[in-house]
PDB file of N, CA and C in Angstrom:
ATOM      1  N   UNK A   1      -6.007 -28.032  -6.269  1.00  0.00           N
ATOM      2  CA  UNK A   1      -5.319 -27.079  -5.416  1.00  0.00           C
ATOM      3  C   UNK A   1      -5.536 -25.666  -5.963  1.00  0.00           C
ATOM      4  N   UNK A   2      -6.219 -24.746  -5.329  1.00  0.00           N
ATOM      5  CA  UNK A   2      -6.217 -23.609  -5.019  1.00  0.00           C
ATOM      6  C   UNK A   2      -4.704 -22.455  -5.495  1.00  0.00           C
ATOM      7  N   UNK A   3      -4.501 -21.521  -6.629  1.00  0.00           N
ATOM      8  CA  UNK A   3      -3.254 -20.994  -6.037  1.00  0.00           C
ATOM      9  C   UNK A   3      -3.531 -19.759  -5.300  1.00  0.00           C
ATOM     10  N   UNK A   4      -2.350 -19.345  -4.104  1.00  0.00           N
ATOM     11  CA  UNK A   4      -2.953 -18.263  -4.052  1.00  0.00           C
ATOM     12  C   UNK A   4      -2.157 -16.719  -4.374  1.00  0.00           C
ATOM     13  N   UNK A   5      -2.575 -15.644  -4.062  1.00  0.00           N
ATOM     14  CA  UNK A   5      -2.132 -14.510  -4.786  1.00  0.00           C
ATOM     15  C   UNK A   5      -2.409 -13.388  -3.283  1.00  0.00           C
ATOM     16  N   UNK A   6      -0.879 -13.074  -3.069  1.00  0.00           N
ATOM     17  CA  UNK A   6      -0.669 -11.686  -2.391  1.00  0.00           C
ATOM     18  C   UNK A   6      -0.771 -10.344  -2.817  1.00  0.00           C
ATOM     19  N   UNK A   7      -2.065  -9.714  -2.341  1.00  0.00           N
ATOM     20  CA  UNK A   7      -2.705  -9.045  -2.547  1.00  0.00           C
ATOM     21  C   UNK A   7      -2.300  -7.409  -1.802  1.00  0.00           C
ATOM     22  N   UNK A   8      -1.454  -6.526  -2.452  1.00  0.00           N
ATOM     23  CA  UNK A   8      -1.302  -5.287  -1.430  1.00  0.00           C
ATOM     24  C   UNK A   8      -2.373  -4.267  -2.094  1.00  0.00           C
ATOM     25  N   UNK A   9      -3.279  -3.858  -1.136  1.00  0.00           N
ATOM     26  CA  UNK A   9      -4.633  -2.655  -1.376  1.00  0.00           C
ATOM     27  C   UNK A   9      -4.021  -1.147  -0.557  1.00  0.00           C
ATOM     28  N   UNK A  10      -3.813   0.018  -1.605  1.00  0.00           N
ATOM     29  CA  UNK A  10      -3.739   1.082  -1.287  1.00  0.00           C
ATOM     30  C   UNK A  10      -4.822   1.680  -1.089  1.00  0.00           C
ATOM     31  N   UNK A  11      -4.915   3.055  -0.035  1.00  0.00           N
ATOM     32  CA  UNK A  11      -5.548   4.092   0.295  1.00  0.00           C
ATOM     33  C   UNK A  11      -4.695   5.489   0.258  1.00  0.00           C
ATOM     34  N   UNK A  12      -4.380   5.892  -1.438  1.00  0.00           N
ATOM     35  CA  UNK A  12      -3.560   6.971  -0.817  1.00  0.00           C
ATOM     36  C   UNK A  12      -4.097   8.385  -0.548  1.00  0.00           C
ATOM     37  N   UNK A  13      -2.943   9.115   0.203  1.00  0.00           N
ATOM     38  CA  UNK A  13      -3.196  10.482   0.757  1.00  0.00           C
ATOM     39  C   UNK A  13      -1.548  11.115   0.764  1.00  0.00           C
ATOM     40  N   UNK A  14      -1.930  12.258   0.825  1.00  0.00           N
ATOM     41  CA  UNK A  14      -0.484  13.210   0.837  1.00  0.00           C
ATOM     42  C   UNK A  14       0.315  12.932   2.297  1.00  0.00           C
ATOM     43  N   UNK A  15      -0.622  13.448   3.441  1.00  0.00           N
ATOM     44  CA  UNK A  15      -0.177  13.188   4.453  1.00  0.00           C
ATOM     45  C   UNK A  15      -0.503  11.830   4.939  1.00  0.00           C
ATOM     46  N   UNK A  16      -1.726  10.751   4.382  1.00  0.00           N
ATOM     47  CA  UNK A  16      -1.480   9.739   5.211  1.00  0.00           C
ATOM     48  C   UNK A  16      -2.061   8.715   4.057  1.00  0.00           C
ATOM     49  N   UNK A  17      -1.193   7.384   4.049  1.00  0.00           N
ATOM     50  CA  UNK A  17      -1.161   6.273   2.622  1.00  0.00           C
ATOM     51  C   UNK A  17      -1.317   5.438   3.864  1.00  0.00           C
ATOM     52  N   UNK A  18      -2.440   4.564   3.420  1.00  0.00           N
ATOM     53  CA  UNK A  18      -3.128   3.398   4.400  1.00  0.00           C
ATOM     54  C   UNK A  18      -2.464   1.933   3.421  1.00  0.00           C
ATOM     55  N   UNK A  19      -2.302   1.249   4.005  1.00  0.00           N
ATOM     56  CA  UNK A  19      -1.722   0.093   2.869  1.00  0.00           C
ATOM     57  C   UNK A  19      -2.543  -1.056   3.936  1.00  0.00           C
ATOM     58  N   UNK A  20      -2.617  -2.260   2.771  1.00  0.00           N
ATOM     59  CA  UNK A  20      -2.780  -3.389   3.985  1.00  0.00           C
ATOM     60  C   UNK A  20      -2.750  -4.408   2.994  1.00  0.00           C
ATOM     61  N   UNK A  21      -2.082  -5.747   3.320  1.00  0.00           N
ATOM     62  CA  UNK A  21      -2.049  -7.026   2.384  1.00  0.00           C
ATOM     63  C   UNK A  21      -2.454  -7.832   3.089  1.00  0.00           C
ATOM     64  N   UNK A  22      -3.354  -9.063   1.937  1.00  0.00           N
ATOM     65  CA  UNK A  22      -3.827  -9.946   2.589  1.00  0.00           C
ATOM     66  C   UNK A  22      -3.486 -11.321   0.861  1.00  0.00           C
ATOM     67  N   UNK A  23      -3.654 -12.579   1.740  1.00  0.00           N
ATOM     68  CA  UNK A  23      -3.158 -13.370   0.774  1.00  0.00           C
ATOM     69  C   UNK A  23      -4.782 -14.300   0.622  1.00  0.00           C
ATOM     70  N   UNK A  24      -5.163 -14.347  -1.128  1.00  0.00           N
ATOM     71  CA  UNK A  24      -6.591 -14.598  -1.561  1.00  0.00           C
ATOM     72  C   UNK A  24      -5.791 -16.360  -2.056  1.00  0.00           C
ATOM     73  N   UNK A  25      -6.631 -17.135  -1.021  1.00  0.00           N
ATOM     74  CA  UNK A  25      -6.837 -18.497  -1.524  1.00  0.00           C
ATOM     75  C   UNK A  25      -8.288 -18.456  -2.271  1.00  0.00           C
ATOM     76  N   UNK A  26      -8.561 -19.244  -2.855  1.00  0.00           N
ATOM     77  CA  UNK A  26      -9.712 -19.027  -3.297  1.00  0.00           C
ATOM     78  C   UNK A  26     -10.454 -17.959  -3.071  1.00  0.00           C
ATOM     79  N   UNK A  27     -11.893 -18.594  -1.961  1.00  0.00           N
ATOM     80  CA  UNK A  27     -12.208 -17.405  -1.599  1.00  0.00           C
ATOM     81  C   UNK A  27     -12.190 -17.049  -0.293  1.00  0.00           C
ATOM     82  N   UNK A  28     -10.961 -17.772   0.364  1.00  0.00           N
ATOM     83  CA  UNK A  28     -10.075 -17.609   1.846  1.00  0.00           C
ATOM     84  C   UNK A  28      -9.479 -16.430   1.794  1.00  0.00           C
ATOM     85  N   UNK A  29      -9.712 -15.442   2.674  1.00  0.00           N
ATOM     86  CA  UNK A  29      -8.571 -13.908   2.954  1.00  0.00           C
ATOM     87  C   UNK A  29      -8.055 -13.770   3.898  1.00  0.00           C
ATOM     88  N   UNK A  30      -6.942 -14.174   4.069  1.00  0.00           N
ATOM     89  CA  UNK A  30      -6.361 -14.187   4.913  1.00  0.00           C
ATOM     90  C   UNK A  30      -5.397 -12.773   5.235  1.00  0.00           C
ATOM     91  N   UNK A  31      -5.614 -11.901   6.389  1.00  0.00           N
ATOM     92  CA  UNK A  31      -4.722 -10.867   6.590  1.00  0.00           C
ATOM     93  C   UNK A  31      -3.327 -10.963   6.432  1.00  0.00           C
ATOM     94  N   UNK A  32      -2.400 -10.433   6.820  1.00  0.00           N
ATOM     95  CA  UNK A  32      -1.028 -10.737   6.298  1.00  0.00           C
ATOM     96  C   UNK A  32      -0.170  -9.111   7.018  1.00  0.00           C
ATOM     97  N   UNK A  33      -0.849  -8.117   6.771  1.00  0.00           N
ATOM     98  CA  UNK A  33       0.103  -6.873   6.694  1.00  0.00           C
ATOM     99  C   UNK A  33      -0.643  -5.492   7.052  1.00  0.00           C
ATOM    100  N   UNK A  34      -0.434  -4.745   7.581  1.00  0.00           N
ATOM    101  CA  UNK A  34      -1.384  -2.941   7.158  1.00  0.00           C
ATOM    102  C   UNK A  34      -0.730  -2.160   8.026  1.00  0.00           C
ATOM    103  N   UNK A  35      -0.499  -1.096   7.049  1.00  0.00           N
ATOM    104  CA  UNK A  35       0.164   0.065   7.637  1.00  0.00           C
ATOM    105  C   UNK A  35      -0.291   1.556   7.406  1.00  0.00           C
ATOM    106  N   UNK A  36       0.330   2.585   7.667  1.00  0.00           N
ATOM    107  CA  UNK A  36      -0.069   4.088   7.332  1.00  0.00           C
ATOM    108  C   UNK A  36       1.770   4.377   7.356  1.00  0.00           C
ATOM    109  N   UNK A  37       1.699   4.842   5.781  1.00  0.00           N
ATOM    110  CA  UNK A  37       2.797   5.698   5.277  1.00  0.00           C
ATOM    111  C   UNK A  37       2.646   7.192   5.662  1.00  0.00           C
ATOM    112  N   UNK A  38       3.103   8.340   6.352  1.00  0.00           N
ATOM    113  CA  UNK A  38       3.164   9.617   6.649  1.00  0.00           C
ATOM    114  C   UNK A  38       4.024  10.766   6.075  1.00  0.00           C
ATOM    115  N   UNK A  39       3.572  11.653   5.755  1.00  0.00           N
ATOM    116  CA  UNK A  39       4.651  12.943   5.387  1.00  0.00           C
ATOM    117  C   UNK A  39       3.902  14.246   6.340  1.00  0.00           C
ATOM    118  N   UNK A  40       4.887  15.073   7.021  1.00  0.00           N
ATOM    119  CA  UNK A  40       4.600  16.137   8.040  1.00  0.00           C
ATOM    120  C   UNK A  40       4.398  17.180   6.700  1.00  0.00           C
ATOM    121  N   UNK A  41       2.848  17.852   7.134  1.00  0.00           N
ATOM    122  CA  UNK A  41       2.098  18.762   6.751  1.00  0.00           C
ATOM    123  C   UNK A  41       3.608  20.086   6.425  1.00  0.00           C
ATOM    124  N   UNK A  42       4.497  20.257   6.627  1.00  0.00           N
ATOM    125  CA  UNK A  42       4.997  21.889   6.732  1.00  0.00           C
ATOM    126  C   UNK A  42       5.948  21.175   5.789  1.00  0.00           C
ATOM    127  N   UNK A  43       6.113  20.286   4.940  1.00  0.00           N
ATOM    128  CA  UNK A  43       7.292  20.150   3.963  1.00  0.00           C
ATOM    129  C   UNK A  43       6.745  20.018   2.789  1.00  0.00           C
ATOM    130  N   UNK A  44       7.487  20.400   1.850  1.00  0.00           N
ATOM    131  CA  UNK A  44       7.519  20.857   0.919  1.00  0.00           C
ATOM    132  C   UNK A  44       6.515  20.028  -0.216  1.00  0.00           C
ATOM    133  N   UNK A  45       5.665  20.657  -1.275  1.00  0.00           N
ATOM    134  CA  UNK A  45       5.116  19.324  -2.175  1.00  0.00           C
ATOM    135  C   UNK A  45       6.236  18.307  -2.711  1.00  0.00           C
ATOM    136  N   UNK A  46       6.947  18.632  -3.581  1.00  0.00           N
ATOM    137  CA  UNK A  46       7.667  17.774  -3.771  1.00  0.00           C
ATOM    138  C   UNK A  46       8.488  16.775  -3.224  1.00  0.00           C
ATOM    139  N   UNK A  47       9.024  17.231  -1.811  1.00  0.00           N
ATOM    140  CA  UNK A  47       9.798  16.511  -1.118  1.00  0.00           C
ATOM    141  C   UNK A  47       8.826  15.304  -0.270  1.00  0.00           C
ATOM    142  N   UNK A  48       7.704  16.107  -0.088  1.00  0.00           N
ATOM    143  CA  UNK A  48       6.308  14.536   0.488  1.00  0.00           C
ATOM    144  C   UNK A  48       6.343  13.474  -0.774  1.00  0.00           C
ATOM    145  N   UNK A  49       6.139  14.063  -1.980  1.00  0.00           N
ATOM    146  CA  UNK A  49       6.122  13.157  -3.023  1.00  0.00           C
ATOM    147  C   UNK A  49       7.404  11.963  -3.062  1.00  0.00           C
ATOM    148  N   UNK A  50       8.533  12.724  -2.810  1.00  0.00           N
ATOM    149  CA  UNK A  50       9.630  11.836  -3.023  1.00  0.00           C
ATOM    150  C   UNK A  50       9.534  10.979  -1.402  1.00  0.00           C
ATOM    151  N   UNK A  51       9.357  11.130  -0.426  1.00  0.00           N
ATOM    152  CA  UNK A  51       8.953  10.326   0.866  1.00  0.00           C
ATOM    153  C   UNK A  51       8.483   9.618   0.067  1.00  0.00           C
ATOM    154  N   UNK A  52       7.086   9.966  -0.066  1.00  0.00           N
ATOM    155  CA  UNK A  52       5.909   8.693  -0.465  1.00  0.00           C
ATOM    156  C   UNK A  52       6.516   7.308  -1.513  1.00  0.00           C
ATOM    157  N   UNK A  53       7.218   8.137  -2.046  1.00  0.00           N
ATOM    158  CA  UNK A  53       7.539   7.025  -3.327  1.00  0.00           C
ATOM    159  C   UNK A  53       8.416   5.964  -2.820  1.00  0.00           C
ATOM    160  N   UNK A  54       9.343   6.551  -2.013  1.00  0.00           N
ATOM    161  CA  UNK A  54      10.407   5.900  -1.715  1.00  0.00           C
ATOM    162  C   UNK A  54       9.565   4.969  -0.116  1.00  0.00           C
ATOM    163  N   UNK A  55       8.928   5.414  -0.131  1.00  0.00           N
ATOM    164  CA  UNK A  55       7.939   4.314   0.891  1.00  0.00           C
ATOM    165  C   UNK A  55       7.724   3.168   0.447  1.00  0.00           C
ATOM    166  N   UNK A  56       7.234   3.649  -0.684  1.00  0.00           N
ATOM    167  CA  UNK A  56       6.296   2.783  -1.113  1.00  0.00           C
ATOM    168  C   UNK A  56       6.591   1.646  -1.891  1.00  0.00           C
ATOM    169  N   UNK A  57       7.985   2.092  -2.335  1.00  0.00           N
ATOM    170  CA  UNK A  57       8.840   1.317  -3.438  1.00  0.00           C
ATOM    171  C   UNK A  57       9.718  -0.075  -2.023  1.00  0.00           C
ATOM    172  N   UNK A  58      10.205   0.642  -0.822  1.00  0.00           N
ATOM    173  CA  UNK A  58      10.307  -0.076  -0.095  1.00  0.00           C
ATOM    174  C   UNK A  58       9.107  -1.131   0.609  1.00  0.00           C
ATOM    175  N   UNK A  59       8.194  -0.856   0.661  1.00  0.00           N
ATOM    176  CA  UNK A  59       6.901  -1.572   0.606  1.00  0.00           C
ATOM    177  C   UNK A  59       6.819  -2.746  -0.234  1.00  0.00           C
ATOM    178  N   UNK A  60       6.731  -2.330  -1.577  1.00  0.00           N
ATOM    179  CA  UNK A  60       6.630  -3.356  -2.645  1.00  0.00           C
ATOM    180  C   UNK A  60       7.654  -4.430  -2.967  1.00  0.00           C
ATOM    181  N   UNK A  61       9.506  -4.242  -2.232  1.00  0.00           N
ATOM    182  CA  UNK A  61       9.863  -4.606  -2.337  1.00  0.00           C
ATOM    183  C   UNK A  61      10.334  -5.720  -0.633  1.00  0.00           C
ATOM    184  N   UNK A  62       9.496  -5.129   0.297  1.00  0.00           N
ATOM    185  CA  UNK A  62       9.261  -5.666   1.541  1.00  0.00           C
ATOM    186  C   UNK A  62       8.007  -7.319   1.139  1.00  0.00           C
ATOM    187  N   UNK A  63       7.263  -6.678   0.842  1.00  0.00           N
ATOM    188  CA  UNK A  63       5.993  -7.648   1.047  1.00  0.00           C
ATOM    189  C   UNK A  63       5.950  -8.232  -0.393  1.00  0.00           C
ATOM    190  N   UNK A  64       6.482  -7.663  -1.212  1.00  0.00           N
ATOM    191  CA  UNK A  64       6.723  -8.650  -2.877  1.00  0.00           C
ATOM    192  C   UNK A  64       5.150  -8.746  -3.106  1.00  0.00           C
ATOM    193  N   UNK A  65       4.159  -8.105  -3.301  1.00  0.00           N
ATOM    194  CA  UNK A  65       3.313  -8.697  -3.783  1.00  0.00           C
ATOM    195  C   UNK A  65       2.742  -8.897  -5.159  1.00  0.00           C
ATOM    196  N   UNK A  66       1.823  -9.939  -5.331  1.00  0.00           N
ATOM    197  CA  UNK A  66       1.147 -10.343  -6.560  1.00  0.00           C
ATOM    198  C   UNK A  66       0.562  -9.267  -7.774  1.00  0.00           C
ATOM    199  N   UNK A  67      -0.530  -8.968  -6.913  1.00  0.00           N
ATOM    200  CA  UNK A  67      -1.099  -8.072  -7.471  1.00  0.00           C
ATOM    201  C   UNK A  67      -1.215  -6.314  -6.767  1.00  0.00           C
ATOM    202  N   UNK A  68      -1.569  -5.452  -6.918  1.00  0.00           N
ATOM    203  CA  UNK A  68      -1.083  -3.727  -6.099  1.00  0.00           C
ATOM    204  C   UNK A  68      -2.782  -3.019  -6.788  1.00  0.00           C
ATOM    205  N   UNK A  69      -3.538  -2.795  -5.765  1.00  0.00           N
ATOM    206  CA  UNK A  69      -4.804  -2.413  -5.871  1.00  0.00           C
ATOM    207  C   UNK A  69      -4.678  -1.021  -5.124  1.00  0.00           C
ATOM    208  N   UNK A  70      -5.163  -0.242  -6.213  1.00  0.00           N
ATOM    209  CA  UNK A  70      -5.305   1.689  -5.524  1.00  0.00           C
ATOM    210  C   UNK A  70      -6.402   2.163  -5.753  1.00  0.00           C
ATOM    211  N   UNK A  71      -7.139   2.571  -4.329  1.00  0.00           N
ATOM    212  CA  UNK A  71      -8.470   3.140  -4.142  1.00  0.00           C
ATOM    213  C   UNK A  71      -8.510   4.560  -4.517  1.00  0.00           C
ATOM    214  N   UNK A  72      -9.148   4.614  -5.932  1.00  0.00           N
ATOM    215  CA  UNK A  72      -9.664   5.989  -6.199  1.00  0.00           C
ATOM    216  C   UNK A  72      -9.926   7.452  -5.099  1.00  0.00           C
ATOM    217  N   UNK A  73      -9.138   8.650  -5.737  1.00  0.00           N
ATOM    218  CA  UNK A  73      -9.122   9.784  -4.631  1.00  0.00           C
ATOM    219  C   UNK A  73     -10.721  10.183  -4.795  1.00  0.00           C
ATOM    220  N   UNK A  74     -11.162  10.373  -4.034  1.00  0.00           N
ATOM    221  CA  UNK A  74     -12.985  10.853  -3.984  1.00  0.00           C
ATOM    222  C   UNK A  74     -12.488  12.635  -3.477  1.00  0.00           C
ATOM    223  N   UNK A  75     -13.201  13.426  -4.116  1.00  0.00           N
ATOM    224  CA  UNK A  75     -12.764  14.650  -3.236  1.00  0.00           C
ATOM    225  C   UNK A  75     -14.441  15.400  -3.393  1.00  0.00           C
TER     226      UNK A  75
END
């Protein structure tokens, strides 16, 4: 038997955090979840930061996952 492991993959951004989970049986991927977290462009740095977090923390504690994968910022 196979175990398997829930997998949440970030894409972050200031104004827009791409999320999406999928659950890895072997080498079965099964979708599961994906969203876009948002903060409006005219507020403040810090106060997007505290959005985001508190997103995200609700996220992690929504979908419980295994492992939490974050795609490098390219600029």
């Amino acid at each position: 038997m196979v175990d398997s492991k829930k997998i949440l993959g970030i894409d972050p951004g200031l104004g827009r955090t791409g999320w999406g989970v999928i659950e890895a049986r072997g080498l079965d991927l099964t979708p599961i979840a994906f969203g876009c977290l948002t903060t409006p462009a005219n507020t403040p740095l810090g106060a997007r930061l505290l959005e985001l977090e508190g997103d995200i923390v609700a996220l992690l504690e929504r979908q419980q996952p295994d492992v939490v994968a974050i795609e490098q910022l390219l600029f």
